[in-house]
Protein backbone atom coordinates (compact mmCIF):
# COMPACT_ATOMS: atom_id res chain seq x y z
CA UNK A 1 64.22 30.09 1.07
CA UNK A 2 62.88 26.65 0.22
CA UNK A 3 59.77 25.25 1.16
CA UNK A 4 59.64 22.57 3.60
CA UNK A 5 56.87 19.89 5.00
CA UNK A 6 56.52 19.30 8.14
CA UNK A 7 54.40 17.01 10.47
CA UNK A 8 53.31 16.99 14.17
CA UNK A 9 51.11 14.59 16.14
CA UNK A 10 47.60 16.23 17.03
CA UNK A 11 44.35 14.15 18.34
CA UNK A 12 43.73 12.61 14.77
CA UNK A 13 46.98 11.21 13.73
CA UNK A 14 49.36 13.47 12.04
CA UNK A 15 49.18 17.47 11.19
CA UNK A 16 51.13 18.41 8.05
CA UNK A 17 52.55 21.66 6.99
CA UNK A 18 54.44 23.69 4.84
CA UNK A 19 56.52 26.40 6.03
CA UNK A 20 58.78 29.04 3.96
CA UNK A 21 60.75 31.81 5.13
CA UNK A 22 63.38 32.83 7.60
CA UNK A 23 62.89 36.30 8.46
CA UNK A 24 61.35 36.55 12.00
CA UNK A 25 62.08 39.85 12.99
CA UNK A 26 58.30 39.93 11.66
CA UNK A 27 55.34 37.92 12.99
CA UNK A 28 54.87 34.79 11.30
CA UNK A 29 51.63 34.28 9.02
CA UNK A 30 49.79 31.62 9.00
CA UNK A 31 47.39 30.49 6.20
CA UNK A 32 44.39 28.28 6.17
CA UNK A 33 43.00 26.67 3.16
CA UNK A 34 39.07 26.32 1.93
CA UNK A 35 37.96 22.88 1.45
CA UNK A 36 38.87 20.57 -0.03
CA UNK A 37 42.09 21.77 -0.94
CA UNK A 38 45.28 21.80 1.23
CA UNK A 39 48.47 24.33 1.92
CA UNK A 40 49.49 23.60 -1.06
CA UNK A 41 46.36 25.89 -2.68
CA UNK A 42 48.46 28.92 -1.32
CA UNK A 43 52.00 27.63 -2.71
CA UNK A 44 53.22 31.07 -5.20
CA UNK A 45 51.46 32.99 -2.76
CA UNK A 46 53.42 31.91 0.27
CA UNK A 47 56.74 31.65 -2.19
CA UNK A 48 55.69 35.16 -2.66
CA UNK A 49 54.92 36.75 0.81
CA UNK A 50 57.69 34.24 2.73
CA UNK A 51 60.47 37.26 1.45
CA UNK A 52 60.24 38.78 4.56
CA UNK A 53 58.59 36.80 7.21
CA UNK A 54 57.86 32.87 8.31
CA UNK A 55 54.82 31.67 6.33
CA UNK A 56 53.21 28.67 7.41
CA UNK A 57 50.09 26.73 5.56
CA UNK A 58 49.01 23.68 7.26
CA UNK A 59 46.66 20.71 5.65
CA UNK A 60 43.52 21.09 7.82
CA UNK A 61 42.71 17.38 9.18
CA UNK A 62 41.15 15.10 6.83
CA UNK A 63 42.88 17.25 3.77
CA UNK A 64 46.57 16.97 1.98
CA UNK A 65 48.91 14.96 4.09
CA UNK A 66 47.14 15.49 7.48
CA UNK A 67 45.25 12.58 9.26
CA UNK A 68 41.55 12.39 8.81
CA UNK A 69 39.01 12.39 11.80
CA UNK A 70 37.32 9.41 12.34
CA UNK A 71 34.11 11.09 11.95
CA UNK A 72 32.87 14.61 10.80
CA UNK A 73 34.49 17.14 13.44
CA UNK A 74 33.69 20.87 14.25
CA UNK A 75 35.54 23.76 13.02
CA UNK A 76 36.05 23.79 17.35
CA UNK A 77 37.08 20.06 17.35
CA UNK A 78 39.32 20.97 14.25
CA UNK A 79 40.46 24.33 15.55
CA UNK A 80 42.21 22.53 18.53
CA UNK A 81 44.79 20.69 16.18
CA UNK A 82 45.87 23.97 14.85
CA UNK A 83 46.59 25.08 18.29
CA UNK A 84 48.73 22.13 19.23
CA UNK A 85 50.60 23.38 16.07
CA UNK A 86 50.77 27.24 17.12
CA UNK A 87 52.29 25.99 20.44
CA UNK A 88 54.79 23.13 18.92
CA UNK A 89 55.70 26.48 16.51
CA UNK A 90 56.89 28.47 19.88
CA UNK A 91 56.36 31.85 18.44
CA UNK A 92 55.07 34.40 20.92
CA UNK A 93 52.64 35.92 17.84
CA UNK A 94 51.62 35.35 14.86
CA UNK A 95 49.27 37.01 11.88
CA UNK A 96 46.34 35.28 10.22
CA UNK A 97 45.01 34.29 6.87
CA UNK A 98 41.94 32.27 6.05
CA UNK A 99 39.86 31.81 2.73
CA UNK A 100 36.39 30.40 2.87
CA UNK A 101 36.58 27.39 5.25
CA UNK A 102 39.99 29.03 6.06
CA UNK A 103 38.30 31.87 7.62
CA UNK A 104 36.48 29.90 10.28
CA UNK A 105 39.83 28.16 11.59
CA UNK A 106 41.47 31.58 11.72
CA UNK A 107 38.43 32.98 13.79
CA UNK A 108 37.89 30.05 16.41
CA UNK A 109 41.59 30.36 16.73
CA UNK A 110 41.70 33.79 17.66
CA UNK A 111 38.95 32.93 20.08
CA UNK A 112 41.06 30.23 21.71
CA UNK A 113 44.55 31.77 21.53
CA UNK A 114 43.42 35.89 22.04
CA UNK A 115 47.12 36.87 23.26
CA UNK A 116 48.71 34.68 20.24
CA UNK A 117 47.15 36.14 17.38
CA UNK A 118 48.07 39.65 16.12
CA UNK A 119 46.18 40.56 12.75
CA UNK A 120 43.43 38.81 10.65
CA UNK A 121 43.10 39.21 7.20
CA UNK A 122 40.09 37.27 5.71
CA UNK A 123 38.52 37.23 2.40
CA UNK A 124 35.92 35.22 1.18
CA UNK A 125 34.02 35.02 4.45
CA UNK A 126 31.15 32.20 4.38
CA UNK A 127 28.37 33.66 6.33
CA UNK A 128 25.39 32.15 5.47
CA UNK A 129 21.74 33.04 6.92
CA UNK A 130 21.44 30.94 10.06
CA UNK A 131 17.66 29.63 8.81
CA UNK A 132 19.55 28.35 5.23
CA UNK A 133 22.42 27.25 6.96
CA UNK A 134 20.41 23.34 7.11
CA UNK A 135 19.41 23.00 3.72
CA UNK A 136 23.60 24.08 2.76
CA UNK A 137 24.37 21.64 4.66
CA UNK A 138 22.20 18.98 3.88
CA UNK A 139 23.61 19.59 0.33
CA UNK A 140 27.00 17.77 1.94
CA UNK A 141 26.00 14.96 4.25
CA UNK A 142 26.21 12.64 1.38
CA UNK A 143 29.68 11.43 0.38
CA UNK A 144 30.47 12.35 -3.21
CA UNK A 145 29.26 9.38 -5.48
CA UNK A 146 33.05 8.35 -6.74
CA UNK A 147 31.38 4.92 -7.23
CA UNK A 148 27.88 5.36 -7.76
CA UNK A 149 28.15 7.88 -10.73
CA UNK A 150 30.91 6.73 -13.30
CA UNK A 151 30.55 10.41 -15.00
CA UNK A 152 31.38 11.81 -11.34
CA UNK A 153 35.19 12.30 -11.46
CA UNK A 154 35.10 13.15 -15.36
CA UNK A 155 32.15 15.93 -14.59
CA UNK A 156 34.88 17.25 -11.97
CA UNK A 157 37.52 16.96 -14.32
CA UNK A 158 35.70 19.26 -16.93
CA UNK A 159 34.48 21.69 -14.40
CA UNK A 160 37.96 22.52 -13.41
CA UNK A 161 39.22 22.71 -16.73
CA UNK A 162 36.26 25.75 -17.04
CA UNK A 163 37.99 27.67 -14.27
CA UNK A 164 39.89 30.21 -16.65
CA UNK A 165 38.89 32.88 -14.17
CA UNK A 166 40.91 31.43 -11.53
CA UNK A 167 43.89 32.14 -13.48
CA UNK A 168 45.18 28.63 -13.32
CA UNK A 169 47.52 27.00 -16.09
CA UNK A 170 46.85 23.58 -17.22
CA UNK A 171 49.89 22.13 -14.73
CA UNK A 172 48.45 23.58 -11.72
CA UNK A 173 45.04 22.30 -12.96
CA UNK A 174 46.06 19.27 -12.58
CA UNK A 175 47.89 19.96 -9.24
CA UNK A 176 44.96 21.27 -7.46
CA UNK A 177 42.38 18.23 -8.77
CA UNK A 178 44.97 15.82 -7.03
CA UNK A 179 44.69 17.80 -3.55
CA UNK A 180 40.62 17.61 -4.05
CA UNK A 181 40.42 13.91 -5.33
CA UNK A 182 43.46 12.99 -1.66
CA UNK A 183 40.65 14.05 0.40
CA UNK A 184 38.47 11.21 -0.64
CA UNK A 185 34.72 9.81 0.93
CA UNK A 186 35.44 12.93 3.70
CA UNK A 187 35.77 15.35 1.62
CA UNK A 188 32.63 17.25 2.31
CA UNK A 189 33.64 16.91 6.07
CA UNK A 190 35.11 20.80 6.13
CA UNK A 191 31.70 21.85 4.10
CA UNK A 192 29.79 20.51 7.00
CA UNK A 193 31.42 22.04 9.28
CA UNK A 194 31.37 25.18 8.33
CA UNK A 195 27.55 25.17 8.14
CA UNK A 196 27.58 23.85 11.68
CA UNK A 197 29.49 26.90 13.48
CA UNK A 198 28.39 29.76 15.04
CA UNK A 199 30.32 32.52 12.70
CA UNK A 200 28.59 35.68 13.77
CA UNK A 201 29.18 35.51 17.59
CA UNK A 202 32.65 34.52 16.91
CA UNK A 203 33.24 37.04 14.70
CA UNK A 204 31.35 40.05 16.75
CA UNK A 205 33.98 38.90 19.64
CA UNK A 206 37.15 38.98 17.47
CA UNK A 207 38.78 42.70 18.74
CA UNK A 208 42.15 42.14 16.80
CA UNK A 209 42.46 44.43 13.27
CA UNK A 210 41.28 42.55 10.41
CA UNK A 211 41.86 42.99 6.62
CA UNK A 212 38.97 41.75 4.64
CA UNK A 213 39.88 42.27 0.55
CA UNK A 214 37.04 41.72 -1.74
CA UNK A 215 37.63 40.71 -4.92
CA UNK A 216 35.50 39.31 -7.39
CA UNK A 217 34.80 36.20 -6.33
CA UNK A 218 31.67 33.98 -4.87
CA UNK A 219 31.67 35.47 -1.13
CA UNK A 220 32.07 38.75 -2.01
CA UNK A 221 28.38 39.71 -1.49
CA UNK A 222 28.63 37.89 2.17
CA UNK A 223 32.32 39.00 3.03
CA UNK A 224 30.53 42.56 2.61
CA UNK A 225 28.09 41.48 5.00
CA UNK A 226 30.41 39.73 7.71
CA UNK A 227 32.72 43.25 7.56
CA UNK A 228 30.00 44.67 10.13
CA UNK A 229 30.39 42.03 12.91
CA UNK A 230 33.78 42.78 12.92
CA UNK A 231 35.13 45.28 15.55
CA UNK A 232 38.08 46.37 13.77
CA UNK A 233 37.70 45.46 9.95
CA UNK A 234 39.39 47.41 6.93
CA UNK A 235 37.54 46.54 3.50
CA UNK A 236 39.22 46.61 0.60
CA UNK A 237 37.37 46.39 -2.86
CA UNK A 238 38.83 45.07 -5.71
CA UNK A 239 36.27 44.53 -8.21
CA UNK A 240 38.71 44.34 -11.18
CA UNK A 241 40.52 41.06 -9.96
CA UNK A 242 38.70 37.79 -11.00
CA UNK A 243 42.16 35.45 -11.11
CA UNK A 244 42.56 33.51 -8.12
CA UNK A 245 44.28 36.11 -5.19
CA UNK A 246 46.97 33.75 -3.95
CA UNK A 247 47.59 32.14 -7.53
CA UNK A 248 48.12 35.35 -9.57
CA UNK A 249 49.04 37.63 -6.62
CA UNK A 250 48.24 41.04 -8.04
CA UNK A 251 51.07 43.26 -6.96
CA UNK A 252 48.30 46.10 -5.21
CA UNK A 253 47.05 42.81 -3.16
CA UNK A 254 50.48 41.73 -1.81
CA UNK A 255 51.34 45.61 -1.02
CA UNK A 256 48.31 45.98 0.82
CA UNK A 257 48.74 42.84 2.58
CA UNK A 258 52.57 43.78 3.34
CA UNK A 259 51.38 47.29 4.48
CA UNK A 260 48.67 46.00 6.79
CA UNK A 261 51.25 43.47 8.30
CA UNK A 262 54.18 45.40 8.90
């Protein structure tokens, strides 16, 4: 079936999302992008799991095609336009998926909407120790210097070309710098506000099964170390996978992700 975009109103303007799939005789999934990316960072992947279920992968406000608060918000403030979409959706469930920044939505949501949410899965978990969690942020309050340095975009340029290891071609490349470079003066915003939240209480409360894979990526070491707040948390340790998870989609992670679903 044929991805779509979608919008609906929320408190900062406009949501936007994709959605693929038509099977619902299985719970819906819903993804949530790191920063500053949008849903279109998990486009094969969603082609891929869509098969046999609704898959849904909004732009976070302030990234892709959704309206940008005003000012930096919460991953709480930013939370509650993801619910508005979860109830404009009208499905009585529906299964989880966050990377990075992703993660945090996914958790606060499950906090907010306990009898909505089925299943978690969640790698790349940013848990940060609370006394560094300041000087992280710190490292974002300043709006990227798209003016100020004229080597600024070009240095971004060549650092994505370097990301062979993410398994993208030169088309997608260029693809995924667009999404970064439509966020704009906010794009830090999500950054921020993951630095701001209060990760391991929310996810010591979370009670729902979670799937945490661990591949070889840069929150492995703390994904390891957020698996222990969890109530209910599977690990799964894939060592041997450096590509990008939802670009390449190893056929052992979709499996696993199918199996844990279903």
């Amino acid at each position: 079936m044929t991805r779509t975009a979608h919008y609906i109103d929320c408190q900062f303007g406009q949501l936007h999302y994709y959605q693929q799939g038509k099977n619902e005789k299985n719970v819906p999934l819903i993804c949530f992008h790191m920063s500053p990316y949008s849903g279109r960072y998990y486009e094969k992947f969603q082609d891929n799991i869509s098969a046999d279920r609704v898959v849904i992968c909004p732009d976070t406000p302030g990234y892709g095609g959704s309206s940008s608060p005003n000012n930096p918000a919460s991953i709480e403030e930013i939370t509650k336009a993801i619910v508005q979409l979860v109830n404009s959706l009208g499905y009585e469930q529906v299964d989880l998926l966050g990377f990075h920044t992703g993660v945090l939505i996914a958790a606060e949501l499950t906090r907010i909407l306990p009898d909505k949410v089925r299943k978690l899965i969640l790698p790349g978990i940013p848990l940060v120790p609370p006394e560094k969690r300041p000087i992280f942020r710190k490292n974002y309050e300043t709006p990227r210097p798209y003016f100020e340095d004229k080597n600024f975009l070009s240095n971004k340029w060549n650092e994505s070309l370097k990301s062979e290891k993410e398994g993208w071609n030169n088309e997608r490349k260029v693809e995924m710098f667009g999404e970064v470079m439509r966020a704009g003066l906010n794009s830090n915003w999500g950054f921020m506000a993951v630095f701001d939240y209060d990760i391991e209480n929310c996810l010591a409360s979370i009670e729902k099964s979670v799937l945490i894979p661990i591949p070889d990526e840069m929150l492995a070491a703390s994904s390891r170390a957020a698996a222990s707040l969890f109530k209910n948390a599977e690990v799964i340790e894939m060592p041997h996978i450096q590509a990008d998870l939802f670009e390449r989609c190893p056929l052992e992670f979709m499996n696993k992700i199918r199996e844990f679903l279903s």
